[in-house]
N, C-alpha and C. Protein backbone atom coordinates (compact mmCIF):
# COMPACT_ATOMS: atom_id res chain seq x y z
N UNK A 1 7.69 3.66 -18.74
CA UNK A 1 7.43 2.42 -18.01
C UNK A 1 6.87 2.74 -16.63
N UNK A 2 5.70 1.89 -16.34
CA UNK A 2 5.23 2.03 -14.80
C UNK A 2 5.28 1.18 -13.98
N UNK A 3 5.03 0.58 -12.32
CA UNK A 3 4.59 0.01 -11.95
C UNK A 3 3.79 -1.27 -12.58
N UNK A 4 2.71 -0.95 -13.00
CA UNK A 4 1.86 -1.48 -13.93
C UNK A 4 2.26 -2.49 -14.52
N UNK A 5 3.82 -2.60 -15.33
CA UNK A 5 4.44 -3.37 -16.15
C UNK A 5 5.45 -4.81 -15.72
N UNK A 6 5.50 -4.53 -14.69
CA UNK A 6 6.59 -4.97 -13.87
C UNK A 6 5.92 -6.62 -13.79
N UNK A 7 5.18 -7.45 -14.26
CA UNK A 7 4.68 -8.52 -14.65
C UNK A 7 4.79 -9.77 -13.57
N UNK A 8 4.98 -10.93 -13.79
CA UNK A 8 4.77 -11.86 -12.78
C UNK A 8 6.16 -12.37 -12.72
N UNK A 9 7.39 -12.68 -13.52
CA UNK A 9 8.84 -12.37 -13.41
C UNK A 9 9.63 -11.54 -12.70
N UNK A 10 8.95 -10.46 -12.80
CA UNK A 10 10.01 -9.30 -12.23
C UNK A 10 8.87 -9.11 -10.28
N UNK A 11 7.68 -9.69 -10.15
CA UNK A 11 7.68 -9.85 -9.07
C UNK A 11 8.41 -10.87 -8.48
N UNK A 12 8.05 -11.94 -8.96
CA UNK A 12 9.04 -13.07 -8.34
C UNK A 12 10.13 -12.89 -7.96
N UNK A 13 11.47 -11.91 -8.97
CA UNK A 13 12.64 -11.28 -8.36
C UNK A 13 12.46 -10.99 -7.32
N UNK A 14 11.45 -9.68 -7.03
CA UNK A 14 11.16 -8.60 -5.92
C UNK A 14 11.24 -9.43 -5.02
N UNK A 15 10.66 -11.01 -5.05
CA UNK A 15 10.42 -11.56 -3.70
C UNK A 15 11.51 -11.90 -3.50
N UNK A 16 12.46 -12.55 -4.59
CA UNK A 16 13.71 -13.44 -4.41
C UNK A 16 14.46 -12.58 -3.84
N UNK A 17 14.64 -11.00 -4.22
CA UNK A 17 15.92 -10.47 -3.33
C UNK A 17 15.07 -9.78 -1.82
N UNK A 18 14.03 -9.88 -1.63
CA UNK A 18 13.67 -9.31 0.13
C UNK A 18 14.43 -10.86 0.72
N UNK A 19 13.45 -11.78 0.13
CA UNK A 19 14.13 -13.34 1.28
C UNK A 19 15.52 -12.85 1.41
N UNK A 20 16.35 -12.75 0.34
CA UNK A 20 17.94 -12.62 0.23
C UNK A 20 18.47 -11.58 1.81
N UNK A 21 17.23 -10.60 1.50
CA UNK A 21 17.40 -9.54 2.37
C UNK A 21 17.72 -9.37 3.52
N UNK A 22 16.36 -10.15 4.00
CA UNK A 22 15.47 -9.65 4.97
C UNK A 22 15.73 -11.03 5.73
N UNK A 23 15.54 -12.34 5.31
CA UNK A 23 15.17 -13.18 5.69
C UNK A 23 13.88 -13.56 5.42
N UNK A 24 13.94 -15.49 6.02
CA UNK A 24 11.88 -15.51 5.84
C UNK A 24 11.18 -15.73 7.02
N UNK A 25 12.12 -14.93 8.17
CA UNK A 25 11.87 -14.70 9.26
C UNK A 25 10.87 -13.70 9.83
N UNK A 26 11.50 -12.13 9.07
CA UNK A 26 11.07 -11.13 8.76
C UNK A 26 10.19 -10.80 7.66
N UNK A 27 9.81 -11.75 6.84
CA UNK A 27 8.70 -11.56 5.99
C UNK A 27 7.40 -11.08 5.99
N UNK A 28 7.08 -12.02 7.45
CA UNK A 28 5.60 -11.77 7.83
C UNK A 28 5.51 -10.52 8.58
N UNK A 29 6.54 -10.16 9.04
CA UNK A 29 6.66 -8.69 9.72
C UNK A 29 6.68 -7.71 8.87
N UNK A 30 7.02 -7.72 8.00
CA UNK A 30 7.47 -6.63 6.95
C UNK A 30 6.01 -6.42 6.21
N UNK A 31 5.96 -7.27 5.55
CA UNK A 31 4.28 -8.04 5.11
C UNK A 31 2.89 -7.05 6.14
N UNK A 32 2.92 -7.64 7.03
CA UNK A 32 2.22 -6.85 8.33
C UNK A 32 2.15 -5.37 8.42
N UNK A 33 3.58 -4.98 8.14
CA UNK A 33 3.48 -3.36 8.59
C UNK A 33 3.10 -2.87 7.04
N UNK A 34 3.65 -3.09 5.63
CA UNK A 34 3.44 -2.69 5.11
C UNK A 34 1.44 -2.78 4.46
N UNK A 35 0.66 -3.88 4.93
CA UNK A 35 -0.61 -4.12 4.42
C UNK A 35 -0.97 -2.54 5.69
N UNK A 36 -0.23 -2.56 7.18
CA UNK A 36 -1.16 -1.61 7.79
C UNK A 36 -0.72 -0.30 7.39
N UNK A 37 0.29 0.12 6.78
CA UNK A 37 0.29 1.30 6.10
C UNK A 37 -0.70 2.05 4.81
N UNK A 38 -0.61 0.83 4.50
CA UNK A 38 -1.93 0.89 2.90
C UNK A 38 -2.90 0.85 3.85
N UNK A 39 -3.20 0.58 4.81
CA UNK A 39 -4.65 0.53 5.30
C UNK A 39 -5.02 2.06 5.87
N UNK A 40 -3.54 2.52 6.49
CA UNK A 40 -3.86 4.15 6.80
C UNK A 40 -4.07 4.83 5.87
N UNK A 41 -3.02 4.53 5.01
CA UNK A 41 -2.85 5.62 3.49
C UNK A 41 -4.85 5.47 2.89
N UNK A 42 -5.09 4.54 2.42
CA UNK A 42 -6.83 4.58 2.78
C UNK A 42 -7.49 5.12 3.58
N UNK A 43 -7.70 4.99 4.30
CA UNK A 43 -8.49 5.75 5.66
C UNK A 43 -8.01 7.05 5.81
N UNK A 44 -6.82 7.93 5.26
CA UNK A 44 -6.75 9.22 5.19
C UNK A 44 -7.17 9.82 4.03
N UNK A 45 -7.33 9.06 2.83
CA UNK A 45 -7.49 9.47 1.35
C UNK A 45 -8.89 9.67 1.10
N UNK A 46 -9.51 8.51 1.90
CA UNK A 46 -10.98 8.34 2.24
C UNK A 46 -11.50 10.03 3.00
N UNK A 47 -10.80 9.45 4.34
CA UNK A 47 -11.22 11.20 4.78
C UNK A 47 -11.19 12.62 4.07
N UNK A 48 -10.04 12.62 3.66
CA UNK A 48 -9.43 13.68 2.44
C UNK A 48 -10.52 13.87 1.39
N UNK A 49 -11.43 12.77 0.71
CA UNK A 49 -12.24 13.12 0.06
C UNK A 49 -13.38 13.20 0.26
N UNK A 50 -14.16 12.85 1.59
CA UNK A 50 -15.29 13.21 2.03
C UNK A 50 -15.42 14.09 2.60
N UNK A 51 -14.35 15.21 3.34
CA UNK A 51 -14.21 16.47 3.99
C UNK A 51 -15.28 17.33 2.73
N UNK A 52 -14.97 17.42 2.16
CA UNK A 52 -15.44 18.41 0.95
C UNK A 52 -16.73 18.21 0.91
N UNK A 53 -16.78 17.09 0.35
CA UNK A 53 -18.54 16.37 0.04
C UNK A 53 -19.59 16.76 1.74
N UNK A 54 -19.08 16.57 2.84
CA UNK A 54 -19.72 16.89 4.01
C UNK A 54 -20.00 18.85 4.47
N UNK A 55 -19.05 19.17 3.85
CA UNK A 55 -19.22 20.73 3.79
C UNK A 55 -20.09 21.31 2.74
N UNK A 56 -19.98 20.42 1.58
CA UNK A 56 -20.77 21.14 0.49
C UNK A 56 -22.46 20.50 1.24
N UNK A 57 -22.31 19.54 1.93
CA UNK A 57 -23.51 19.40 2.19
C UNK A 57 -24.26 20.12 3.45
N UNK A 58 -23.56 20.55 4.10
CA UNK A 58 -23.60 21.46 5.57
C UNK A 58 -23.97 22.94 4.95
N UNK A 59 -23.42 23.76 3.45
CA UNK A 59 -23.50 24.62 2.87
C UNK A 59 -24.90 24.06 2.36
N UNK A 60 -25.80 23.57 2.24
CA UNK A 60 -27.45 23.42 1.49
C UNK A 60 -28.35 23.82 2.84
């Protein structure tokens, strides 16, 4: 079983127990930091794979 499977039920949980959690105070905060983490985790994965491609091209 993956990620992948976890369907439109078992998100709805996910949401039902953060509110439980967190509050729906802290939602949009949580929300916030986690979209700007995915935005780094991109922008390093990005770099990570053009390092190579820019050297092999510096090597011609």
């Amino acid at each position: 079983m993956g990620i992948s499977t976890i369907g439109i039920p078992g998100l709805i949980l996910i949401l039902m127990i953060t509110l439980i959690v967190f509050g729906p105070k802290k939602l949009p905060e949580i929300g916030s930091a986690i979209g700007q983490t995915l935005s780094e985790f991109k922008k390093s994965a990005n770099n990570l794979i053009e390092e190579p491609k820019q050297e092999e091209n510096s090597k011609e």
